[in-house]
Each structure stands twice: as structure tokens, then as C-alpha cells.
Protein backbone atom coordinates (compact mmCIF):
# COMPACT_ATOMS: atom_id res chain seq x y z
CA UNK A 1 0.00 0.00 0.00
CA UNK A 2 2.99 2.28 0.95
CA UNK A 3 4.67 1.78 -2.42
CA UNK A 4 1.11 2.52 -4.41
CA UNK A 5 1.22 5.61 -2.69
CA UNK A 6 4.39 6.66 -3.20
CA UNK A 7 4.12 6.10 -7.26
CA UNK A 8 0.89 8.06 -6.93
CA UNK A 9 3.03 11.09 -5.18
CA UNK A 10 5.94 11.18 -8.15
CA UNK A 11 2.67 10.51 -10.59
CA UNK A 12 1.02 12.87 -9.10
CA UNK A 13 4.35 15.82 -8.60
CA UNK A 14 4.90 14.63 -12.53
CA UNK A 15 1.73 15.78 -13.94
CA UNK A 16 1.69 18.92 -11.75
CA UNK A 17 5.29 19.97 -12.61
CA UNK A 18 4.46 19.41 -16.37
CA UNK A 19 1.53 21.65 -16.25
CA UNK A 20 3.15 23.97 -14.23
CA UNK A 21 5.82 24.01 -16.68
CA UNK A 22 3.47 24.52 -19.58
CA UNK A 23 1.54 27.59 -17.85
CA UNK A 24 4.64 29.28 -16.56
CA UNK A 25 6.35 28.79 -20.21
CA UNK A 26 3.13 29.82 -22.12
CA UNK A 27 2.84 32.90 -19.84
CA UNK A 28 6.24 34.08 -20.09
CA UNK A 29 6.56 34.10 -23.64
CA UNK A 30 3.62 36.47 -23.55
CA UNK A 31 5.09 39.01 -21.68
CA UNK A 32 8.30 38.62 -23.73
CA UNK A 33 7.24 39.34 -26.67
CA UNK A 34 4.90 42.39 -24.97
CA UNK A 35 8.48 43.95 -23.95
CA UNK A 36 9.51 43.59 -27.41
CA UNK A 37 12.03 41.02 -27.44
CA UNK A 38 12.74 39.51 -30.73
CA UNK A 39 11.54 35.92 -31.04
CA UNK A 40 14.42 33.87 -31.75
CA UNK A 41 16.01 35.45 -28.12
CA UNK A 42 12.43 34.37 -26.64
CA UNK A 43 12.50 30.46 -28.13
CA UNK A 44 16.05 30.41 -26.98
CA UNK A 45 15.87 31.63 -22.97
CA UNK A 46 12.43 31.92 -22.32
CA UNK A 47 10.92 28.59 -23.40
CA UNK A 48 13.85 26.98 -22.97
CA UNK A 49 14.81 27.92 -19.81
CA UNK A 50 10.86 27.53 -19.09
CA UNK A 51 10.96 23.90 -20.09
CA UNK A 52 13.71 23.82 -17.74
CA UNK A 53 11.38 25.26 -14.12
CA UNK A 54 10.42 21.70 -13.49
CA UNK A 55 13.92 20.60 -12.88
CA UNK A 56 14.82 24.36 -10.85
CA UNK A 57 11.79 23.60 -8.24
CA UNK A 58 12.58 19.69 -7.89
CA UNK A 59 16.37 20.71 -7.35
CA UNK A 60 15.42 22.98 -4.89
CA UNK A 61 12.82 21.13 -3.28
CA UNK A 62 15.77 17.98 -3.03
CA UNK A 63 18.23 20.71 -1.45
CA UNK A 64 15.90 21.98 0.99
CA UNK A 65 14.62 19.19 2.08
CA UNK A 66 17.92 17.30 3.17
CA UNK A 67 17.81 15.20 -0.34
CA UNK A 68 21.20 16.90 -2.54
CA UNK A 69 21.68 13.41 -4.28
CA UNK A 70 18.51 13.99 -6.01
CA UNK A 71 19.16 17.41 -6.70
CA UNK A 72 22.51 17.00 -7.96
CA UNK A 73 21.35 13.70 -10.00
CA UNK A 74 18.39 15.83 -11.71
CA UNK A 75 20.46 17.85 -13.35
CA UNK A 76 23.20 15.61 -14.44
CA UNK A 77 20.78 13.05 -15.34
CA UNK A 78 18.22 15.65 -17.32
CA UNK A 79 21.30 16.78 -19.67
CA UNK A 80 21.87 12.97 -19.95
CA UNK A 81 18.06 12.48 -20.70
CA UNK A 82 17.89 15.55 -22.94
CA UNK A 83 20.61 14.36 -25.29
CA UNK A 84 20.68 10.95 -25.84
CA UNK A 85 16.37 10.58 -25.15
CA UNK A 86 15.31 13.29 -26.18
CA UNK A 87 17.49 14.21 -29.49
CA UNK A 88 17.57 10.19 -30.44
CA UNK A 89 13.23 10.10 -30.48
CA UNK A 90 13.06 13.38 -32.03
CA UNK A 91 15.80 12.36 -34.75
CA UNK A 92 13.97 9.09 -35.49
CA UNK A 93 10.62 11.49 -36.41
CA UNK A 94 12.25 13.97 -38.45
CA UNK A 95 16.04 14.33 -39.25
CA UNK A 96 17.58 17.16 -37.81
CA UNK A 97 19.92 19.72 -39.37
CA UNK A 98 20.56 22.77 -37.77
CA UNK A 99 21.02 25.91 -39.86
CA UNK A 100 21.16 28.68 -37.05
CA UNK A 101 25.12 29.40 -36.41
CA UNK A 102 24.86 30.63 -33.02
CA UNK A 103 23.46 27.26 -31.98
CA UNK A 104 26.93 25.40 -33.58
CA UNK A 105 28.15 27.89 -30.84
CA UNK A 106 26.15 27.07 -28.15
CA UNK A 107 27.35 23.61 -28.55
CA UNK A 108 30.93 24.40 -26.92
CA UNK A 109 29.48 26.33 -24.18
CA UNK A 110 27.17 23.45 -23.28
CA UNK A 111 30.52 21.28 -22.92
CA UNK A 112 32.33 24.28 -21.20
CA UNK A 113 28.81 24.00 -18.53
CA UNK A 114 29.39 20.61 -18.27
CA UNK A 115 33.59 20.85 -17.58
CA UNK A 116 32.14 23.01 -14.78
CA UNK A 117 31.00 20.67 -12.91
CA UNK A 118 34.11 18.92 -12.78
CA UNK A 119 36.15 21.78 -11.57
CA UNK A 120 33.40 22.35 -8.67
CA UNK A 121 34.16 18.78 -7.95
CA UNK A 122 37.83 19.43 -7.97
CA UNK A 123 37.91 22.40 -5.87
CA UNK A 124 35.55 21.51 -2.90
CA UNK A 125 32.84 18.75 -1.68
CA UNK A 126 30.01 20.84 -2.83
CA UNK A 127 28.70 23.61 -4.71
CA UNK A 128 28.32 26.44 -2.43
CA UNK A 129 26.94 29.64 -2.40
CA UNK A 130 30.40 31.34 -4.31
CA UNK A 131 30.24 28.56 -7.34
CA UNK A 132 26.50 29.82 -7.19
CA UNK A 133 27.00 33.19 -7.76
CA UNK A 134 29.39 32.37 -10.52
CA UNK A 135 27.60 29.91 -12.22
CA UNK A 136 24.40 33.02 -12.10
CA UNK A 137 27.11 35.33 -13.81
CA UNK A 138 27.72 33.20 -16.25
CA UNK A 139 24.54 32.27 -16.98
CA UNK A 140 23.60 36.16 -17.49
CA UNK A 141 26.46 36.75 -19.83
CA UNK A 142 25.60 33.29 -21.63
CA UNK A 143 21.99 35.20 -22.02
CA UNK A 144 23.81 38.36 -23.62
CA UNK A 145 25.72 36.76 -25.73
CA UNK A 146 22.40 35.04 -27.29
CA UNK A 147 21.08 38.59 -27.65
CA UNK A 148 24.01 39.63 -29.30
CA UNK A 149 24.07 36.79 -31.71
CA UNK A 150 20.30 36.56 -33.05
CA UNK A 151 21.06 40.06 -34.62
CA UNK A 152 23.32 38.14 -37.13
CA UNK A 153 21.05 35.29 -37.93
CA UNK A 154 19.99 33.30 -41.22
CA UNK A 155 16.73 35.13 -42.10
CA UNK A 156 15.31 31.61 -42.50
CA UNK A 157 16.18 30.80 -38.95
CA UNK A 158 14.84 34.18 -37.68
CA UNK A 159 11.36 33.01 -40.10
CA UNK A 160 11.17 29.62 -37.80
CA UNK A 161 11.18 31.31 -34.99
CA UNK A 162 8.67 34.04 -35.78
CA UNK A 163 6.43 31.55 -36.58
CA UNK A 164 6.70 29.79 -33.92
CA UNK A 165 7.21 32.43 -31.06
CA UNK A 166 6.42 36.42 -33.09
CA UNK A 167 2.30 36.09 -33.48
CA UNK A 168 1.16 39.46 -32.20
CA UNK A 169 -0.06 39.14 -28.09
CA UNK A 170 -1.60 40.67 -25.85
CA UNK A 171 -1.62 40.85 -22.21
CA UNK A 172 -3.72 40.70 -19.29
CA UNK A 173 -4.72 39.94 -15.84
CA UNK A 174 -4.83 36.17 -17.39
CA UNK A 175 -1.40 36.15 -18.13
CA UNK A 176 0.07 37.10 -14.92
CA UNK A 177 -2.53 34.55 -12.99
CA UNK A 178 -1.21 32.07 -15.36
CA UNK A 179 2.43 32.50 -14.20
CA UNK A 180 1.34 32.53 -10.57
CA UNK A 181 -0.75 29.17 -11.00
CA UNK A 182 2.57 27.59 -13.02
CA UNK A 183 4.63 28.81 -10.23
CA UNK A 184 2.45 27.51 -7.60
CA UNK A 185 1.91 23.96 -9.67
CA UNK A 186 5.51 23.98 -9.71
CA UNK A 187 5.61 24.11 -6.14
CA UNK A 188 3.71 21.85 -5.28
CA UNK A 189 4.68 18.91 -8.23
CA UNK A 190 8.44 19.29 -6.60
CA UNK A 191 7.49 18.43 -3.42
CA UNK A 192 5.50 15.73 -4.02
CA UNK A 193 7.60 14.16 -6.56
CA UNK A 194 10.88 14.21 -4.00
CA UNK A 195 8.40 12.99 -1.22
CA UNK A 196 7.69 10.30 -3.46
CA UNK A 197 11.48 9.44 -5.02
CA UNK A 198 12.86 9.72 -1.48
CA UNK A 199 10.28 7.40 0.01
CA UNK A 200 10.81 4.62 -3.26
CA UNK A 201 14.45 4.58 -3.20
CA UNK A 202 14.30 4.50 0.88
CA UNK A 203 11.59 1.48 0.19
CA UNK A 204 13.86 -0.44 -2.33
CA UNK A 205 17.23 0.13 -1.14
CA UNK A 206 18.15 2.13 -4.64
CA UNK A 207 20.27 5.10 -3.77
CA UNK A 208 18.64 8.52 -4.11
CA UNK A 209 21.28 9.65 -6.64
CA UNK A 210 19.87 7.15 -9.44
CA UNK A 211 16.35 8.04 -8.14
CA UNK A 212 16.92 11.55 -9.56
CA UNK A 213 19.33 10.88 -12.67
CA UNK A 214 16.24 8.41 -13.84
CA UNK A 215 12.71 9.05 -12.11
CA UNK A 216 13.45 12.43 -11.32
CA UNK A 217 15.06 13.20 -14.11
CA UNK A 218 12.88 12.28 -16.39
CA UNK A 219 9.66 13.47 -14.92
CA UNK A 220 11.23 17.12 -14.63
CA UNK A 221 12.18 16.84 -18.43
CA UNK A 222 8.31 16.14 -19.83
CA UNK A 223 8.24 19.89 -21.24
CA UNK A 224 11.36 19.56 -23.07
CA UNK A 225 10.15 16.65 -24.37
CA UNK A 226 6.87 17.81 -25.32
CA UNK A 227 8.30 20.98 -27.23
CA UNK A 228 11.46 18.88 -29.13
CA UNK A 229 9.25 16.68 -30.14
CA UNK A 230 6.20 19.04 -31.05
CA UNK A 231 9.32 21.08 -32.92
CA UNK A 232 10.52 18.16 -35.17
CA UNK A 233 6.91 17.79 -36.09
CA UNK A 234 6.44 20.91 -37.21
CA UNK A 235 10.38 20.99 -39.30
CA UNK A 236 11.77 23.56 -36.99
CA UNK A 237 15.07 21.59 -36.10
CA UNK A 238 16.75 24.47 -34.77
CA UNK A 239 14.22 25.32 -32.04
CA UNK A 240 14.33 21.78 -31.10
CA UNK A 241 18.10 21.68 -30.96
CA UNK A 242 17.66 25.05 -29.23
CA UNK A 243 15.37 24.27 -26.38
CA UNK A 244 17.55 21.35 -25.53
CA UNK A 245 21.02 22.90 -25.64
CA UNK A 246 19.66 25.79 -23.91
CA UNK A 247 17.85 23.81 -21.38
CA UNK A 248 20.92 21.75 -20.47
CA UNK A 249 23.20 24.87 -20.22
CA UNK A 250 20.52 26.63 -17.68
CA UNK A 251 20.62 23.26 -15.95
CA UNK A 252 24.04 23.52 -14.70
CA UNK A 253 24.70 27.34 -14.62
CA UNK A 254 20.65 28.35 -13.36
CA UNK A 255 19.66 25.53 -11.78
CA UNK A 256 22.56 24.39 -9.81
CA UNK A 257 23.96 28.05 -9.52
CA UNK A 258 20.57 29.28 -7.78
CA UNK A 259 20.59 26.16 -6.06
CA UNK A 260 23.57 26.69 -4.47
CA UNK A 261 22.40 30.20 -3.85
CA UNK A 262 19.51 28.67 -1.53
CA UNK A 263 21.09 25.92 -0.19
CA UNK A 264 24.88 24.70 -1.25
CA UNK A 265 24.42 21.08 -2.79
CA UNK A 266 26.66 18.58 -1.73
CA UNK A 267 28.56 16.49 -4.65
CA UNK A 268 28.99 12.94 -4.10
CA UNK A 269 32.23 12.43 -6.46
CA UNK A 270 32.59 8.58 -5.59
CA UNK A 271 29.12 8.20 -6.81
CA UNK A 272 28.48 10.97 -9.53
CA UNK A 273 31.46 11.21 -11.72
CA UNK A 274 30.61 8.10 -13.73
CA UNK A 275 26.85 10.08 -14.80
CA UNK A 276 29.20 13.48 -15.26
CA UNK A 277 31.86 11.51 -18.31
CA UNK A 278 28.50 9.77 -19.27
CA UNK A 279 26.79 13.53 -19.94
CA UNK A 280 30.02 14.78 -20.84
CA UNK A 281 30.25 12.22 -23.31
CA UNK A 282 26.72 13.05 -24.97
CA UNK A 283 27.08 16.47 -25.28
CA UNK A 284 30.54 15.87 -27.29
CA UNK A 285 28.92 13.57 -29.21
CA UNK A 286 26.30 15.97 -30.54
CA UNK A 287 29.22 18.53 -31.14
CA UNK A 288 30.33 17.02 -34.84
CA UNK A 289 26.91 16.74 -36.23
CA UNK A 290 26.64 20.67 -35.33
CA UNK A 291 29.66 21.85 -36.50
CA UNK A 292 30.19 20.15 -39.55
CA UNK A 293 26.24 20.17 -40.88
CA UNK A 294 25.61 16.88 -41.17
CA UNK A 295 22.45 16.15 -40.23
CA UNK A 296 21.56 13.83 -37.36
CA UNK A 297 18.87 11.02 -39.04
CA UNK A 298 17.02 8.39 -38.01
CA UNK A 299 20.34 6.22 -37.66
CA UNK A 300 22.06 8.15 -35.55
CA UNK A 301 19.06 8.99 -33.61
CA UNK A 302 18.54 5.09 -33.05
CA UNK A 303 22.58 5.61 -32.07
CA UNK A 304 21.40 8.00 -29.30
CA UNK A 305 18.21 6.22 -27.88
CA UNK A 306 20.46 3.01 -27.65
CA UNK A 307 22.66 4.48 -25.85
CA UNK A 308 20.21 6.19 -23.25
CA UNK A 309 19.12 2.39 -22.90
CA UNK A 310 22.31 1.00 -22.15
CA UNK A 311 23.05 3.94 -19.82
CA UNK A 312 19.52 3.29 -17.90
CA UNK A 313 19.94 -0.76 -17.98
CA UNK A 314 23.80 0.02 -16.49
CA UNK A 315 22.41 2.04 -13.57
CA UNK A 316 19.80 -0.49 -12.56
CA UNK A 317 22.01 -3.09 -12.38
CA UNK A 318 24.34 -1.42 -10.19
CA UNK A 319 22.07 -0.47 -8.00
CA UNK A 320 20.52 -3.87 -7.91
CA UNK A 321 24.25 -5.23 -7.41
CA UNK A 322 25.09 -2.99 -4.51
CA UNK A 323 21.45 -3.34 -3.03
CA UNK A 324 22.37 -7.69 -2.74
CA UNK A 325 26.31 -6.49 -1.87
């Protein structure tokens, strides 16, 4: 009875945190475009660092509530999940080939995110409140630099986007309820879903960290999923590449930065740096098909979701081997 009711709490703290997601994302692009920011700037901070407020309030959530293992394993697991999941299925429905520069840019930045990490690691036991603050920084000069860079773009890139993001809005009393109810469903989703991850992995014996590089992770990534996928649909490759590289730089400069901010987040090395190289890994991988234009197809998208397999199969059984150890 105890285990139904903890898979009803992450079920439950999933569907909230997606909706919240959607409402906070839908919202904000609203008011966005109302201050007159150009579209391309709005698909490429706004919605995806929107798509990206699930994972914020179930980091924080973790931090605060004594739980950095899942904190620290939902972000390093989402960029996993992002990559390899999320890039492989949307690959394998249309073929993506990304046109927009800036985003070929982006790539190395992602990796320099990601390298990070590994310096926090090197430096200290956690990420405290200083790494915080300069992960913030860099996050707002990462934002800048996107500003900067849209000016310059390939009008049919700037086209996609203005489709997508540049219909004419208007705003209202609606709009800023909307981003108080995502806020508040993204609230209360966090809570219950680390409520419910803590009290699974505590039932089963499976450490929290591959509660929140799987569960956690991928509950917290529905929106990213939902708008890569919604993306490739429509043939706008480049906002589906863009949501998810912007998503997973946010995830370690915003997420963990602000994080840290709140509450510094312990980093179990012994445990973690197998899932950093893994992410690492992916977001290398994804470099060459960026920076050379060749497009990634349904092959290599197969390539991608087999891996994410492997990866997921390779955590279980270590934690099932270590649970009989």
C-alpha cells in the first residue's frame, strides 16, 4: 500500500510539474514578446529555460529538504536524458539539421557547462553559495551573448522562430494569474515528486542519486520533451536543438547556480562522476553533427536512444548489485 502511494506522489508531482511548466512557459513568452524582445532570443531563454522550471523547483525542493543526491542527479541526469532521449526520439521522427550558427556555438558552451561541474568537484565537496553566484554570472552573460548573436542570424532561422514564437499578443490579468498558477503547480509537483522518489528509493534500497538521474530526471524533463518533439513535427530543427542545448546549459549554470544560492548542494564524487563523463560524453557527441552540418537522421538517432538504454539498464544493475552487496 505504501509503495502505491508513493508512485501516486511522483505521478502525481509529474503531472503537476508538467503543467506547471506549460503555464509558466506559455505565460512568459507572452510578456516577452509584450516587452519587445525579438523571437528567436524568446525560443532560446524563455521557453527553454521555461521547459527547464520543473527541474529548478525539484532541485530545490531535493536541497531543501535534506535530499542533494537527487538534486545534484536531476540535473546531471536531465542533460543525460535531454541528449541521448530526447534528441535520439526526435531524430527518429524527423532528421535534424541545424542551420542557425549561433546554436553550432552554443554547442561548446554546453561542454564548457558541463567541464564546470568537474572543476566544482575538484575544488571543494560541494557547490556552495560562491560557485553559485558564478555559475548566475555566467549564466547572465551566456543570455547576452544570445542577444548579441540573433542580430546576425539566417533570415530563414529568424522566419522559424517568428512563426513559432512572433504572433502578435496581448496581455492581461490572465497572463500574470497564469504564471502565478505555473509557479504555484511547480511548487507543489516538486514536493511531491521528491516525497515520493525519497520514500521509493528508501523502500527499495536504490540510492537517491539514481532516483533523480532516472525518475526524477525524467519526470522534470516532460516539457522539453513535449516541445522537441512538437518542434521536429512541425520541421523547426533548430528550435528543437535550441530548447535542448539551452535547457541543459541553464541546468548547470541556473539551476545548480541558484541552487547553491539557496542551499549549497553537496557532490557525491565517488558516486556521480561516472553520470558526469556519461553527460560529458553526450554532449561531445552531438558537437560534430553541429559543426560540420551533417544532419543527425534516423540512424544516428537510433545511435542516441540506444545508448540512453544502455546507460539506464547500467544504472539499474548497479544499483541492484550494490542493493544484494
Amino acid at each position: 500500500m505504501e509503495l502505491v502511494f508513493n508512485l501516486l506522489l511522483i505521478a502525481g508531482g509529474i503531472v503537476l510539474l508538467y503543467f506547471g511548466g506549460e503555464a509558466l512557459v506559455k505565460n512568459a513568452v507572452v510578456l516577452a514578446r509584450t516587452w519587445g524582445i525579438s523571437s528567436m532570443v524568446v525560443g532560446l531563454t524563455v521557453v527553454a529555460f521555461g521547459t527547464s522550471s520543473p527541474e529548478l523547483a525539484a532541485s530545490l525542493a531535493a536541497a531543501l529538504t535534506g535530499s542533494p543526491d537527487i538534486a545534484i542527479g536531476n540535473v546531471v541526469g536531465s542533460n543525460i536524458l535531454n541528449i541521448l532521449l530526447i534528441l535520439g526520439v526526435t531524430a527518429l521522427l524527423a532528421p535534424i539539421q541545424a542551420q542557425a550558427q549561433f546554436i553550432k556555438r552554443e554547442v561548446p558552451i554546453m561542454i564548457g557547462a558541463s567541464l564546470l561541474l568537474f572543476v566544482f568537484m575538484y575544488t571543494g565537496e560541494q557547490v556552495g553559495r560562491w560557485e553559485g553566484l558564478a555559475s548566475v554570472v555566467l549564466l547572465g552573460l551566456y543570455i547576452w551573448f544570445l542577444y548579441r548573436s540573433s542580430a546576425d542570424e539566417n533570415p530563414a532561422v529568424l522566419g522559424e522562430f517568428d512563426q513559432e514564437y512572433g504572433q502578435p499578443v496581448q496581455t492581461g490579468w490572465r497572463t500574470y494569474a497564469g504564471l502565478v498558477l505555473g509557479l504555484v503547480l511547480l511548487g507543489v509537483g516538486a514536493r511531491l515528486l521528491t516525497i515520493g522518489a525519497v520514500e521509493l528509493a528508501r523502500a527499495f534500497g536504490v540510492p537517491e542519486l539514481v532516483i533523480g538521474l532516472t525518475i526524477v530526471a525524467l519526470g522534470t524533463s516532460l516539457p522539453e520533451v513535449a516541445a522537441s518533439i512538437t518542434a521536429a513535427l512541425r520541421r523547426e530543427p533548430d528550435i528543437a536543438l535550441g530548447n535542448i542545448v539551452g535547457s541543459n546549459v541553464f541546468n548547470i549554470l541556473g539551476i545548480l547556480g541558484l541552487t547553491a544560492l539557496v542551499q549549497p548542494v553537496g557532490l557525491p564524487w565517488e558516486s556521480i562522476q561516472r553520470d558526469m563523463w556519461t553527460m560529458l560524453a553526450a554532449s561531445v557527441l552531438l558537437w560534430p553533427f553541429l559543426a560540420t552540418g551533417y544532419r543527425l537522421g534516423r540512424r544516428e538517432g537510433g545511435v542516441f536512444l540506444g545508448l540512453y538504454v544502455a546507460y539506464v539498464a547500467f544504472l539499474i544493475n548497479s544499483a541492484s548489485q550494490n542493493g544484494a552487496g
